[in-house]
N, C-alpha and C. Protein backbone atom coordinates (compact mmCIF):
# COMPACT_ATOMS: atom_id res chain seq x y z
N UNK A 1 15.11 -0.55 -261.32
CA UNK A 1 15.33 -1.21 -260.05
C UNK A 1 16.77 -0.94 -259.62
N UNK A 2 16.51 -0.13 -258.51
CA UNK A 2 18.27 0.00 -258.01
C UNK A 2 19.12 -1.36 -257.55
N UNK A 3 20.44 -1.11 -257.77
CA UNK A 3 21.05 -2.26 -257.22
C UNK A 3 21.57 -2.41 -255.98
N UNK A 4 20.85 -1.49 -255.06
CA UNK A 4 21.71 -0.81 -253.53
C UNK A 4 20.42 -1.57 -253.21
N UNK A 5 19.10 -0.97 -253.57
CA UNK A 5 18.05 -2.00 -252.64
C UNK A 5 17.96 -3.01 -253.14
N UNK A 6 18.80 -3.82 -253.91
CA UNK A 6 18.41 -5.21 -253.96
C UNK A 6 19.70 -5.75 -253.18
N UNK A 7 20.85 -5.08 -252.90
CA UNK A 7 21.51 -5.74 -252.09
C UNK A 7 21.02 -5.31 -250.64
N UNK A 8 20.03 -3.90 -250.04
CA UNK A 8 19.74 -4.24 -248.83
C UNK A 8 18.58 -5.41 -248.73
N UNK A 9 18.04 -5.80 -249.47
CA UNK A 9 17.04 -7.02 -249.44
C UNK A 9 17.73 -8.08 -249.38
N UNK A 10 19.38 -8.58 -250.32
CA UNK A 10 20.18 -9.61 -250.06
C UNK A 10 20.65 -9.67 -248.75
N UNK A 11 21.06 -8.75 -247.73
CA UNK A 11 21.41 -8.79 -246.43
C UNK A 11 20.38 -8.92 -245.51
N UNK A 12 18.86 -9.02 -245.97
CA UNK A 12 18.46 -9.25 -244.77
C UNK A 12 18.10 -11.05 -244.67
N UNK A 13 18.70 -11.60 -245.88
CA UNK A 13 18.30 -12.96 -246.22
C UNK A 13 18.87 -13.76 -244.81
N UNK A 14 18.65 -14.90 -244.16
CA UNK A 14 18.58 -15.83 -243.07
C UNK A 14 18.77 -17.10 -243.54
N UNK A 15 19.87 -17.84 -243.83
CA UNK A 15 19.36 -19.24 -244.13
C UNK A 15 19.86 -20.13 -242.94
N UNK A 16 19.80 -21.15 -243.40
CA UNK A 16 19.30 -22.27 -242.46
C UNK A 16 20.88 -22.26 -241.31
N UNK A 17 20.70 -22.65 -239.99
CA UNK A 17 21.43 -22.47 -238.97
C UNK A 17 22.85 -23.13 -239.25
N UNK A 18 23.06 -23.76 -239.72
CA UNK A 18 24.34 -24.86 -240.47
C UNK A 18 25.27 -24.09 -241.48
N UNK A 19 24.42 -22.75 -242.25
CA UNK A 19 25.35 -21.93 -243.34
C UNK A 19 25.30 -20.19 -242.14
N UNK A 20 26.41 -19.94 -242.39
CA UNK A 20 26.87 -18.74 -241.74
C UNK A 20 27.04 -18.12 -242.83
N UNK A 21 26.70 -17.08 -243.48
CA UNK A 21 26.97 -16.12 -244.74
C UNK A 21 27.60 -14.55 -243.87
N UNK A 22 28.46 -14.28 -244.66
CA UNK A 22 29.19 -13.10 -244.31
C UNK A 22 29.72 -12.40 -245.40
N UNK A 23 29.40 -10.72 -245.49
CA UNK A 23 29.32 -10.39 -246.44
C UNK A 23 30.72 -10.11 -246.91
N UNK A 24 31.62 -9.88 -248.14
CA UNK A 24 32.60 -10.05 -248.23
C UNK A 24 32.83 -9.01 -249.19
N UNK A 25 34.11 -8.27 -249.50
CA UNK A 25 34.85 -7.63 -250.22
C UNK A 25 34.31 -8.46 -251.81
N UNK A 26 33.63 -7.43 -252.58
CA UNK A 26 33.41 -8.33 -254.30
C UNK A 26 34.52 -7.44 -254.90
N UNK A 27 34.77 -8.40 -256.11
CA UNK A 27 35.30 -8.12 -257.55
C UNK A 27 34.56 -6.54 -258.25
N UNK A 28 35.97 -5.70 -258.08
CA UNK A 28 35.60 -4.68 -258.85
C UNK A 28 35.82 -4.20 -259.96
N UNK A 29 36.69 -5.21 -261.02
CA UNK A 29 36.43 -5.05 -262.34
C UNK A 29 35.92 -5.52 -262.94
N UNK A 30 34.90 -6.65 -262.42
CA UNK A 30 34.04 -7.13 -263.45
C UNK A 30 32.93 -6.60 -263.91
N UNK A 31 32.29 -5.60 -263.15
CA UNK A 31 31.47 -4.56 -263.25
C UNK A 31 30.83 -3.50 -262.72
N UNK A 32 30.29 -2.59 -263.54
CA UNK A 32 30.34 -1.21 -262.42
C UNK A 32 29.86 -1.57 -260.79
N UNK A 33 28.96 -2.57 -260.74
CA UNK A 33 28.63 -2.57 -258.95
C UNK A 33 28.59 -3.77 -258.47
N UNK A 34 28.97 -4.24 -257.45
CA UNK A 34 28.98 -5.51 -257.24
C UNK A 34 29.19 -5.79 -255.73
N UNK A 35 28.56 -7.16 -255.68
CA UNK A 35 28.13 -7.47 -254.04
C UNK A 35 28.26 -9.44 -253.78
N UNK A 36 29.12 -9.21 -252.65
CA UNK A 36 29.36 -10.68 -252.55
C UNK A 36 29.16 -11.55 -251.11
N UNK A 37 28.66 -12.55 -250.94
CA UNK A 37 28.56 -13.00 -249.61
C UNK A 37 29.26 -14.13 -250.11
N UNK A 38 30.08 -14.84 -248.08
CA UNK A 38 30.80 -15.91 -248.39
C UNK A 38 30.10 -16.91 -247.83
N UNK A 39 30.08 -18.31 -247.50
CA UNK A 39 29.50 -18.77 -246.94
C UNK A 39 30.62 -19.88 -246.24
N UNK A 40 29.99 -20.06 -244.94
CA UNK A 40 30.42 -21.62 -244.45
C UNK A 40 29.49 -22.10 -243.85
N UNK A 41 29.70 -23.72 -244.07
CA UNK A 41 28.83 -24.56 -243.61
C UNK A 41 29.42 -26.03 -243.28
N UNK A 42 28.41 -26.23 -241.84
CA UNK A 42 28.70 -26.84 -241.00
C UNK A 42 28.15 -27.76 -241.09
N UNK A 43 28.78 -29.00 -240.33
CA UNK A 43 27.66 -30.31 -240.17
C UNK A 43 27.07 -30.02 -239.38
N UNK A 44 26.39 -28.89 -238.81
CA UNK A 44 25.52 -29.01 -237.42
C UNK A 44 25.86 -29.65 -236.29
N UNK A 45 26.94 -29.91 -235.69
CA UNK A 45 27.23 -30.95 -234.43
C UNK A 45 27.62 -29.71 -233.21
N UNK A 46 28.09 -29.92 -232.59
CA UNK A 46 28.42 -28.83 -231.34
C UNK A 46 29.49 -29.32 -230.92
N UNK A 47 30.40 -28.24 -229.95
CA UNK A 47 31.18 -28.13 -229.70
C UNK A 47 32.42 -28.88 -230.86
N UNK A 48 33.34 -29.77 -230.27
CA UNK A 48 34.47 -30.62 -230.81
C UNK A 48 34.20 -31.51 -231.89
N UNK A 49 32.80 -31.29 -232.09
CA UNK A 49 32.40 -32.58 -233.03
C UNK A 49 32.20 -31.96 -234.60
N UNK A 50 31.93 -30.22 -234.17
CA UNK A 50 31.59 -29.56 -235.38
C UNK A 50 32.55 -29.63 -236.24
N UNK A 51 32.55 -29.76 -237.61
CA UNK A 51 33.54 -29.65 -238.59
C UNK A 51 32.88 -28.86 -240.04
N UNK A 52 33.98 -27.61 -240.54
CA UNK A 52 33.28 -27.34 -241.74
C UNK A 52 33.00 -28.30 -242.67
N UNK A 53 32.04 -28.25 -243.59
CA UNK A 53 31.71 -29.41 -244.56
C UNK A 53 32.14 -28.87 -246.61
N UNK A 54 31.94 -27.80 -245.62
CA UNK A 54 31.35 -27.03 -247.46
C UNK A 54 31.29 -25.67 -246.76
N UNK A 55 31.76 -25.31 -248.16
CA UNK A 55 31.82 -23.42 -248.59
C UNK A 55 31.23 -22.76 -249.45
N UNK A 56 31.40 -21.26 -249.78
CA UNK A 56 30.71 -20.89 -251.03
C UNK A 56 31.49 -19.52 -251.35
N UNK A 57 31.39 -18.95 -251.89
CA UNK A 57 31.07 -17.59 -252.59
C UNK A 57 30.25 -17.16 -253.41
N UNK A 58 29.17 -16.66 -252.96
CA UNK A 58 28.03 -15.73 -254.20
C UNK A 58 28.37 -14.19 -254.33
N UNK A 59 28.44 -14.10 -255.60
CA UNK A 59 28.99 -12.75 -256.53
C UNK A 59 27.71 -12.21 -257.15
N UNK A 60 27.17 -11.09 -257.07
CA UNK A 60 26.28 -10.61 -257.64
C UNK A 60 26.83 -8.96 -258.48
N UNK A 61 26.90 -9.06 -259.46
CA UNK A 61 27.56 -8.07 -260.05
C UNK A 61 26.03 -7.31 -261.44
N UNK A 62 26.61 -6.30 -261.46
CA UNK A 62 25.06 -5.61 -262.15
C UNK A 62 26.30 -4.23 -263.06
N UNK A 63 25.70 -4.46 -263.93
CA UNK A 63 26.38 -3.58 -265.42
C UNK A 63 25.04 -2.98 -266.11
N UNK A 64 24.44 -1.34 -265.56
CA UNK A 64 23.77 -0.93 -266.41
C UNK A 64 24.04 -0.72 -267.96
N UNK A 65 22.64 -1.57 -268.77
CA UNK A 65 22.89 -1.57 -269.93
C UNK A 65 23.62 -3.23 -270.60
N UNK A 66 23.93 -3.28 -269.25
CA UNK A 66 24.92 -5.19 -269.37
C UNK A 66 25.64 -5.68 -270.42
N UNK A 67 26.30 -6.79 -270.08
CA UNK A 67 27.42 -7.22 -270.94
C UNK A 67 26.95 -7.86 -271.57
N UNK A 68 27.15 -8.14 -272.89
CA UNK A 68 27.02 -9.26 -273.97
C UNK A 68 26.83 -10.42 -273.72
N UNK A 69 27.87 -11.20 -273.41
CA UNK A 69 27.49 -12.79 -273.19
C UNK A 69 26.54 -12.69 -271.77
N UNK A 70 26.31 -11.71 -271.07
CA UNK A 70 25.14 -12.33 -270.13
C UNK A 70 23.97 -12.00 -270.49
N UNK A 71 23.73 -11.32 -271.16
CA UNK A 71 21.76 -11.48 -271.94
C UNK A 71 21.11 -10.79 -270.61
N UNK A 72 21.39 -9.83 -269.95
CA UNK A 72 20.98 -9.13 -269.12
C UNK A 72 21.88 -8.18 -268.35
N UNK A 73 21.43 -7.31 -267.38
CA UNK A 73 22.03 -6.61 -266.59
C UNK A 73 22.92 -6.76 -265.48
N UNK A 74 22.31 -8.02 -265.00
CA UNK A 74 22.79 -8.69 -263.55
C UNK A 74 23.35 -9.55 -263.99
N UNK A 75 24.55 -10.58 -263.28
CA UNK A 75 24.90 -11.76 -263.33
C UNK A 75 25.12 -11.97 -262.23
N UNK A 76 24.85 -13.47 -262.09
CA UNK A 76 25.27 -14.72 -260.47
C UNK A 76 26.63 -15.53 -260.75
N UNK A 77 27.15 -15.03 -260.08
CA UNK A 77 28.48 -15.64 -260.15
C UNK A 77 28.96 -16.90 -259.00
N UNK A 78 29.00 -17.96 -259.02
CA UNK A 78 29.35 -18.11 -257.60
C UNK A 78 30.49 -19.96 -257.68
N UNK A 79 30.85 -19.91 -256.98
CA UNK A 79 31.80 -21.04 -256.44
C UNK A 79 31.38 -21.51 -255.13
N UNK A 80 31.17 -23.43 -255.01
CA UNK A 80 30.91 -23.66 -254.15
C UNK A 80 31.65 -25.19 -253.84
N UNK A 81 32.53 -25.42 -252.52
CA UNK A 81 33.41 -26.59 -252.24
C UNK A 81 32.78 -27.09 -251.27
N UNK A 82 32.70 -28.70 -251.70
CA UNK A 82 32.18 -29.42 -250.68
C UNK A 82 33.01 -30.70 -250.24
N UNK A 83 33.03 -31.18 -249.18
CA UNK A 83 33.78 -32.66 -249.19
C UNK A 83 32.77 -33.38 -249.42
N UNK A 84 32.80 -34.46 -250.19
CA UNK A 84 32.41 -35.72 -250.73
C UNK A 84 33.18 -37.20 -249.85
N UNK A 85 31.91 -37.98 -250.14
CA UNK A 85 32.42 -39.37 -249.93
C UNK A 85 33.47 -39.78 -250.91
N UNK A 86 34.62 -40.72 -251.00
CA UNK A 86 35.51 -41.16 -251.70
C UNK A 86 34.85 -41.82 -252.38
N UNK A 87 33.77 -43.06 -252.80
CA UNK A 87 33.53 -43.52 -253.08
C UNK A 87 32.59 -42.71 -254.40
N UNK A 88 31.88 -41.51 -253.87
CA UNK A 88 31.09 -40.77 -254.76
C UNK A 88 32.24 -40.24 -255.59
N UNK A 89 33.58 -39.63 -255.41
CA UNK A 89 34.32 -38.93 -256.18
C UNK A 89 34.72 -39.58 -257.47
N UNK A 90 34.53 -41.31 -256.95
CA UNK A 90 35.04 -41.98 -258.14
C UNK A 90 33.77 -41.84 -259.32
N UNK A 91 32.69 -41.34 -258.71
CA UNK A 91 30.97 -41.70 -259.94
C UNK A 91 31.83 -40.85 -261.13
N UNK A 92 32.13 -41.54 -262.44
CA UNK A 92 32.49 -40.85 -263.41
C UNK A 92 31.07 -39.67 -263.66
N UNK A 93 30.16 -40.25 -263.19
CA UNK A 93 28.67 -39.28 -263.43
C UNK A 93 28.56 -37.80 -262.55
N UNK A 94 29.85 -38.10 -261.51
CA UNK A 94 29.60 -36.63 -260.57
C UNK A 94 29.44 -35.21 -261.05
N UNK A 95 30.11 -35.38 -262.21
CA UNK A 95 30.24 -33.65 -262.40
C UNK A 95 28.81 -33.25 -263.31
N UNK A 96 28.25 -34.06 -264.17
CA UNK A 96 26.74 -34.52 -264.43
C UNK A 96 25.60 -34.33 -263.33
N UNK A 97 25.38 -34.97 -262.38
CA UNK A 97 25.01 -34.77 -261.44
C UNK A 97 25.17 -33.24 -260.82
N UNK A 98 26.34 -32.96 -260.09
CA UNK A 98 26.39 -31.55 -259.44
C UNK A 98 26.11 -30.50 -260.64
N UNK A 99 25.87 -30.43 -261.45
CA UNK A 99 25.51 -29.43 -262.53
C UNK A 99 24.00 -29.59 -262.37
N UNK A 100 23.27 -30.79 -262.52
CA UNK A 100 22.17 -30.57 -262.43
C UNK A 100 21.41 -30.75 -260.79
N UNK A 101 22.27 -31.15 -259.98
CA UNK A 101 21.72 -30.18 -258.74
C UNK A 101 21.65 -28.91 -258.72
N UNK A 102 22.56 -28.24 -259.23
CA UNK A 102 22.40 -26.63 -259.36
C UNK A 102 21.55 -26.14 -259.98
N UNK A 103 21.08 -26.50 -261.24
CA UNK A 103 20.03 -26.22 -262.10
C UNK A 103 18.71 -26.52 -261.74
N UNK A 104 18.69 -27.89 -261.22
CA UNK A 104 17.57 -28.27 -260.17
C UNK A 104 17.11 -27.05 -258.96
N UNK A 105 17.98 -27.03 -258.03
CA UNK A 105 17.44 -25.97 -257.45
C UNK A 105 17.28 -24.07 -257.50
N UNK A 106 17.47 -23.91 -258.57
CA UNK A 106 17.17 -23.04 -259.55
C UNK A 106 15.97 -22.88 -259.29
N UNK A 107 15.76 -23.98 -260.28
CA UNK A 107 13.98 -24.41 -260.96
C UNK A 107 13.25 -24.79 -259.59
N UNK A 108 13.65 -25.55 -258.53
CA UNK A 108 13.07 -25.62 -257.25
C UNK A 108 11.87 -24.57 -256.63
N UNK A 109 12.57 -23.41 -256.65
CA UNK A 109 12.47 -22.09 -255.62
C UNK A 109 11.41 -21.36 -256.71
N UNK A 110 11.73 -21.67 -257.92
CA UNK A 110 11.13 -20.52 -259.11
C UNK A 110 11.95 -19.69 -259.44
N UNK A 111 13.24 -19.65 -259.68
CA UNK A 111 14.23 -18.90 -260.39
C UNK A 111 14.12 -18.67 -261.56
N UNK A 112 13.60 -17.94 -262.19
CA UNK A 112 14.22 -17.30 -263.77
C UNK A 112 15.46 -16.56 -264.23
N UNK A 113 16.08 -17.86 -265.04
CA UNK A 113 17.39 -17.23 -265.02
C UNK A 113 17.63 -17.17 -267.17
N UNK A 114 18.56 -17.07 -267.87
CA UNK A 114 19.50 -17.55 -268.65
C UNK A 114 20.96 -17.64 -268.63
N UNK A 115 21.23 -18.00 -269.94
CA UNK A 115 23.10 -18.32 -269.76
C UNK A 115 23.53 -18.54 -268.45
N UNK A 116 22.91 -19.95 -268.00
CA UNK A 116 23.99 -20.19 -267.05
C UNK A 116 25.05 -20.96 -268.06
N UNK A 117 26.35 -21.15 -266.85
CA UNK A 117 27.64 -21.58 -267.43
C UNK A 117 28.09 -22.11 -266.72
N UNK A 118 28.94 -22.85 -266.59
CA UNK A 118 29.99 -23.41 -265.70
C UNK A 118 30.75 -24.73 -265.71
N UNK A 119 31.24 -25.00 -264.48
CA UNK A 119 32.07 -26.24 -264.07
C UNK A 119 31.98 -27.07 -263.28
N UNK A 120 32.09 -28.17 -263.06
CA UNK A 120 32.09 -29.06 -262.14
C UNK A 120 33.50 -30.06 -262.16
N UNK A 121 33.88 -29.59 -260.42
CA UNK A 121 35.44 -30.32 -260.82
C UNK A 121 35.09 -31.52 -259.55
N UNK A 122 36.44 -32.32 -259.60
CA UNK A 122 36.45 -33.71 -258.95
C UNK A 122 37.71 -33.59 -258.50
N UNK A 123 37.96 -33.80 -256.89
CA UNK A 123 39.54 -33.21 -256.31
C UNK A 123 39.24 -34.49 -255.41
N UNK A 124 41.01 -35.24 -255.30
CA UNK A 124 40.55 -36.35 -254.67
C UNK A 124 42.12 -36.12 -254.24
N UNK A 125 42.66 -36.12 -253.02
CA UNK A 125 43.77 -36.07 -252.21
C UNK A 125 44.19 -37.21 -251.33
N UNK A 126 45.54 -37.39 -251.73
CA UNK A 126 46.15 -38.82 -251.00
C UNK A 126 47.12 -38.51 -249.87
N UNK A 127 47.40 -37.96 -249.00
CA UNK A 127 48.34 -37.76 -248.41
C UNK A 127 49.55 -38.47 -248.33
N UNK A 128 51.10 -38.09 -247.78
CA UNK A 128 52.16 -39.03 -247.97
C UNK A 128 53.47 -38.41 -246.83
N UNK A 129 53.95 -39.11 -246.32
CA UNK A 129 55.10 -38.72 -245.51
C UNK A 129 54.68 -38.46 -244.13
N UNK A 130 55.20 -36.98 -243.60
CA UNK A 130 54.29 -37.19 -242.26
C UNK A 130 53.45 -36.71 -242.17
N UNK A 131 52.83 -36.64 -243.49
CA UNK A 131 51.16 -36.43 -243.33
C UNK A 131 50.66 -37.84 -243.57
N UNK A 132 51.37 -38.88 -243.77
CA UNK A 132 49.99 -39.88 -244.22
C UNK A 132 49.43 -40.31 -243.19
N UNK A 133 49.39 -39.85 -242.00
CA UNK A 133 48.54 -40.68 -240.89
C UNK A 133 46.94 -39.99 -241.43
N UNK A 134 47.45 -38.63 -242.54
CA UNK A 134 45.57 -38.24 -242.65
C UNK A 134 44.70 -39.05 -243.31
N UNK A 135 43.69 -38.63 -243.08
CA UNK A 135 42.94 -39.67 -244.44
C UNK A 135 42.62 -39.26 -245.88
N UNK A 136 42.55 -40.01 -246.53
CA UNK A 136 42.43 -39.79 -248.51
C UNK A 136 41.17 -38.75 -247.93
N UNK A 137 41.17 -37.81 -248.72
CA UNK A 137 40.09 -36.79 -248.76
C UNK A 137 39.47 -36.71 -250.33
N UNK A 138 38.42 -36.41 -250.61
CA UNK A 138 37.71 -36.17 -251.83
C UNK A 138 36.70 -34.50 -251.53
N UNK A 139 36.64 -34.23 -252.66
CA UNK A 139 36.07 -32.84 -252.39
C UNK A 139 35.20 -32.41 -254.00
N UNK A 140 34.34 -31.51 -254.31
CA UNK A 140 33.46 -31.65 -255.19
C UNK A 140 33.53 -29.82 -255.50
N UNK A 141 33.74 -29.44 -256.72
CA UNK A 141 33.64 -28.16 -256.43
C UNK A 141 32.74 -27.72 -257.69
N UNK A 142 31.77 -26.51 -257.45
CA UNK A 142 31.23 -26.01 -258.56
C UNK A 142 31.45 -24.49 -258.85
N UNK A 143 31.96 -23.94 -259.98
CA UNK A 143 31.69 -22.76 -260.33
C UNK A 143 30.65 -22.13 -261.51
N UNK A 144 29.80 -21.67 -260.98
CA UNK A 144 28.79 -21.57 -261.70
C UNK A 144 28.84 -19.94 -262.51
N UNK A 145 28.21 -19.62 -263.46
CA UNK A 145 27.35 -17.87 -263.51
C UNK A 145 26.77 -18.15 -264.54
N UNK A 146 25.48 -17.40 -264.16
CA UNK A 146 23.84 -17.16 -264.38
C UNK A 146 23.50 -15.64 -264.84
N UNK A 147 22.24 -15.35 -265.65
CA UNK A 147 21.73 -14.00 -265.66
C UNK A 147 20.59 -14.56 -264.69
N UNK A 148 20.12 -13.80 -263.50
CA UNK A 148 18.91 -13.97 -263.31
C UNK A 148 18.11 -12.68 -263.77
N UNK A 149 16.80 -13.22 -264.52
CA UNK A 149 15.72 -12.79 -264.43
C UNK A 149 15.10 -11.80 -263.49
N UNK A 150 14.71 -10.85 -263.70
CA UNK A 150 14.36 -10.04 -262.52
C UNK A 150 13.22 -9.31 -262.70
N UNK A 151 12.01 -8.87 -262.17
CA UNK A 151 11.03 -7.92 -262.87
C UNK A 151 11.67 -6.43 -262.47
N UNK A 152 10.63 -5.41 -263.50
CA UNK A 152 11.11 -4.11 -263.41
C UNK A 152 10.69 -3.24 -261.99
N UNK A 153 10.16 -4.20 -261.34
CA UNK A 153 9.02 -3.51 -260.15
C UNK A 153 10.19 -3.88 -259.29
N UNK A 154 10.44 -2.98 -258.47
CA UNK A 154 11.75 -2.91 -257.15
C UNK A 154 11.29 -3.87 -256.31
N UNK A 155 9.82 -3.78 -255.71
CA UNK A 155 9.76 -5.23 -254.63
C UNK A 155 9.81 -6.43 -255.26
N UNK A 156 9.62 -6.92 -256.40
CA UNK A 156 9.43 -8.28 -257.10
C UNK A 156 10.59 -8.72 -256.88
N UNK A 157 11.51 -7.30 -258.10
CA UNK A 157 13.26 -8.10 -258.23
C UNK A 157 13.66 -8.42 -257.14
N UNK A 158 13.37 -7.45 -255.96
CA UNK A 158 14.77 -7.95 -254.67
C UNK A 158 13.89 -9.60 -254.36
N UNK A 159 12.68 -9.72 -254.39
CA UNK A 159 11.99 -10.99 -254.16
C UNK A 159 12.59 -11.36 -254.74
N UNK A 160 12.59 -11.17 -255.99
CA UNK A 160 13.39 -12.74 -256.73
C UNK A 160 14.85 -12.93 -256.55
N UNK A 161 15.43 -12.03 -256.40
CA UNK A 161 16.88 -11.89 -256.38
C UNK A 161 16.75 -13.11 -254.93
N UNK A 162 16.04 -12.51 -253.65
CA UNK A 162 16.21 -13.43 -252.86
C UNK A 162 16.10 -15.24 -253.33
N UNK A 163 15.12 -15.64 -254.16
CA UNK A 163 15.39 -16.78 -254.58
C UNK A 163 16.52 -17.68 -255.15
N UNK A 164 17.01 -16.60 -256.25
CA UNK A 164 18.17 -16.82 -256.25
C UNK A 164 19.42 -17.40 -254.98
N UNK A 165 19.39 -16.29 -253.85
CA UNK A 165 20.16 -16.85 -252.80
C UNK A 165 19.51 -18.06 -252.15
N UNK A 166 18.39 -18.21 -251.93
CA UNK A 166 18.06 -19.32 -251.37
C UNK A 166 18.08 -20.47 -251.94
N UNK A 167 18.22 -20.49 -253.48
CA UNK A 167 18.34 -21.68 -254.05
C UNK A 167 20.00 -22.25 -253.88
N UNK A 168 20.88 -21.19 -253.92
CA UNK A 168 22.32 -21.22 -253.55
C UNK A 168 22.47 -21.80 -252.11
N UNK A 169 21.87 -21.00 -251.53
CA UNK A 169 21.93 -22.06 -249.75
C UNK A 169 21.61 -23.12 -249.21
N UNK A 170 20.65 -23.87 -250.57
CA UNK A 170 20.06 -24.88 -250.75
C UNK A 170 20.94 -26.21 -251.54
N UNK A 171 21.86 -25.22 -252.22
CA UNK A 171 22.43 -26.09 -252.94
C UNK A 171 23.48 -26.39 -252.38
N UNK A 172 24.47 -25.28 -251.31
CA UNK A 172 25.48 -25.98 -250.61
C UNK A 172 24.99 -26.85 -249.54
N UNK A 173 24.10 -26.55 -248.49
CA UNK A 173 23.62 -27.63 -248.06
C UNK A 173 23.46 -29.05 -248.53
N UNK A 174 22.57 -29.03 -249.79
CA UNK A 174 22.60 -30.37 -250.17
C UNK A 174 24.30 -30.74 -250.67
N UNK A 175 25.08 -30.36 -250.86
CA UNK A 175 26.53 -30.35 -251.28
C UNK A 175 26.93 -31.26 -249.89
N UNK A 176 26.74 -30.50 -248.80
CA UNK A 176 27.12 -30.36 -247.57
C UNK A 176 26.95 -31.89 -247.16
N UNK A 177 25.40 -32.51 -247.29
CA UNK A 177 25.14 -33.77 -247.26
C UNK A 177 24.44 -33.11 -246.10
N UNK A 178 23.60 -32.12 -246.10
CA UNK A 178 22.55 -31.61 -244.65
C UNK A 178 21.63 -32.40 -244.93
N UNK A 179 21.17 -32.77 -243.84
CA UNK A 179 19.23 -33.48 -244.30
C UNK A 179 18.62 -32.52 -244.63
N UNK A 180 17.14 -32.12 -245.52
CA UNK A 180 16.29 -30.99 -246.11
C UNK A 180 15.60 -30.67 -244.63
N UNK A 181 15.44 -29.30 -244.47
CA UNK A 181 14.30 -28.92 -243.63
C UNK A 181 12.76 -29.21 -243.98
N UNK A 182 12.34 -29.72 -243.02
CA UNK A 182 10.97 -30.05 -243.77
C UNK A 182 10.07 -28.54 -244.17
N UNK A 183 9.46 -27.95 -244.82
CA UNK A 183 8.51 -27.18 -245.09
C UNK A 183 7.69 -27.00 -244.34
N UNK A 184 7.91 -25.63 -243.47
CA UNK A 184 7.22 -25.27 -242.57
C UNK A 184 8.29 -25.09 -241.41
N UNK A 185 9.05 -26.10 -241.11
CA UNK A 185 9.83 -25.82 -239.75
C UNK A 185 11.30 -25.04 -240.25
N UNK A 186 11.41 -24.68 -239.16
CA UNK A 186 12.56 -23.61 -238.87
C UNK A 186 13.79 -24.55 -238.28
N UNK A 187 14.92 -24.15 -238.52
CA UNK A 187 16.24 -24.61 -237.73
C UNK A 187 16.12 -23.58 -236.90
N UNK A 188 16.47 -23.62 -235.94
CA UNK A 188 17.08 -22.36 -234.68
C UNK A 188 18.44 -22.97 -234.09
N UNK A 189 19.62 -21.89 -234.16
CA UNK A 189 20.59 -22.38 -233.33
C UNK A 189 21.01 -20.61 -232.94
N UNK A 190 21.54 -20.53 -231.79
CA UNK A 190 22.61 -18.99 -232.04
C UNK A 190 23.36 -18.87 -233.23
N UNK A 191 24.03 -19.62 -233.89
CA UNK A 191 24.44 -18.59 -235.13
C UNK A 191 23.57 -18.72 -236.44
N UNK A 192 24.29 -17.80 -237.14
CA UNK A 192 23.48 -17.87 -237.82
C UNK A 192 23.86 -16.17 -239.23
N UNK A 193 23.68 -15.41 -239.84
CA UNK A 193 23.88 -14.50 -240.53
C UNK A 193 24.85 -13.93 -239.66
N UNK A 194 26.06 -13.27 -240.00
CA UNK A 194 27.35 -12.71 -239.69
C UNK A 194 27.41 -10.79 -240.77
């Protein structure tokens, strides 16, 4: 399975009207080929009211023959920042939680993955001087990497590979604090993939 058509199958991915993905300059020593989209995401409001909520970076990097600690060829690399309620930043349980939202929607979509890894951090900001008219901010961040699973058949993998991203667009959203699309309906707005 080449790794050029599974990244033209990653670019034709669409997610929901609130995440703007844009493809971005990847990391080129982590392995021979590699492909990265960034993401931002919005609360959905218009005009003056819109504010970013949450971000991302997904890293998809592929080492024929692959590296050791990833138990496969491919790895998912990705980092994702969200603002949080203050009140949630204090849940000593948060970083518990955002680990297994990620893993959750993994398993959601039907992802087959191993060795995932990662972090879950807790950033909570007080402002002071002539900034304190801002407000205390809290923010939630995850850095994750995964092997996904892939079959040897070229249309399957880029299929699955797409799951992979959609479970990621799923997961900053819910980060984001988006309501779920119901199953079946579509968001439509003008933006949308960049």
């Amino acid at each position: 399975m080449g790794f050029a058509k599974i990244v033209e199958t990653m670019q034709t991915f669409k997610p929901r009207s609130e995440i703007v993905l844009e493809e971005v300059p990847a990391p080129q020593k982590l392995a021979e080929f590699s492909f990265a989209f960034s993401a931002d995401v919005s609360n959905g409001l218009l005009g003056d009211a819109e504010d970013e909520v949450a971000s991302g970076r997904f890293v998809l990097l592929h080492e024929p023959g692959g590296q050791e600690t990833w138990d496969g060829d491919f790895r998912c690399v990705t980092f994702i920042r969200a603002d949080v309620d203050l009140m949630m930043q204090e849940d000593p349980l948060l970083p518990s939680v955002g680990w297994n939202w990620f893993l959750s929607n993994l398993e959601t979509v039907g992802c087959h993955y191993t060795a995932a890894s990662g972090t879950v951090t807790r950033v909570a900001s007080a402002s002071f001087g002539k900034l304190s008219p801002r407000a205390d901010e809290a923010e939630m961040e995850i850095r994750a990497s995964w092997t996904p699973i892939l079959s040897l058949s070229k249309k399957s993998g880029c299929d699955e590979m797409l799951l992979h991203i959609q479970a990621w667009c799923t997961l900053l959203a819910e980060l984001a604090g988006l309501a779920p699309i119901p199953e079946g309906i579509t968001s439509i707005t003008a933006r949308g993939s960049r």
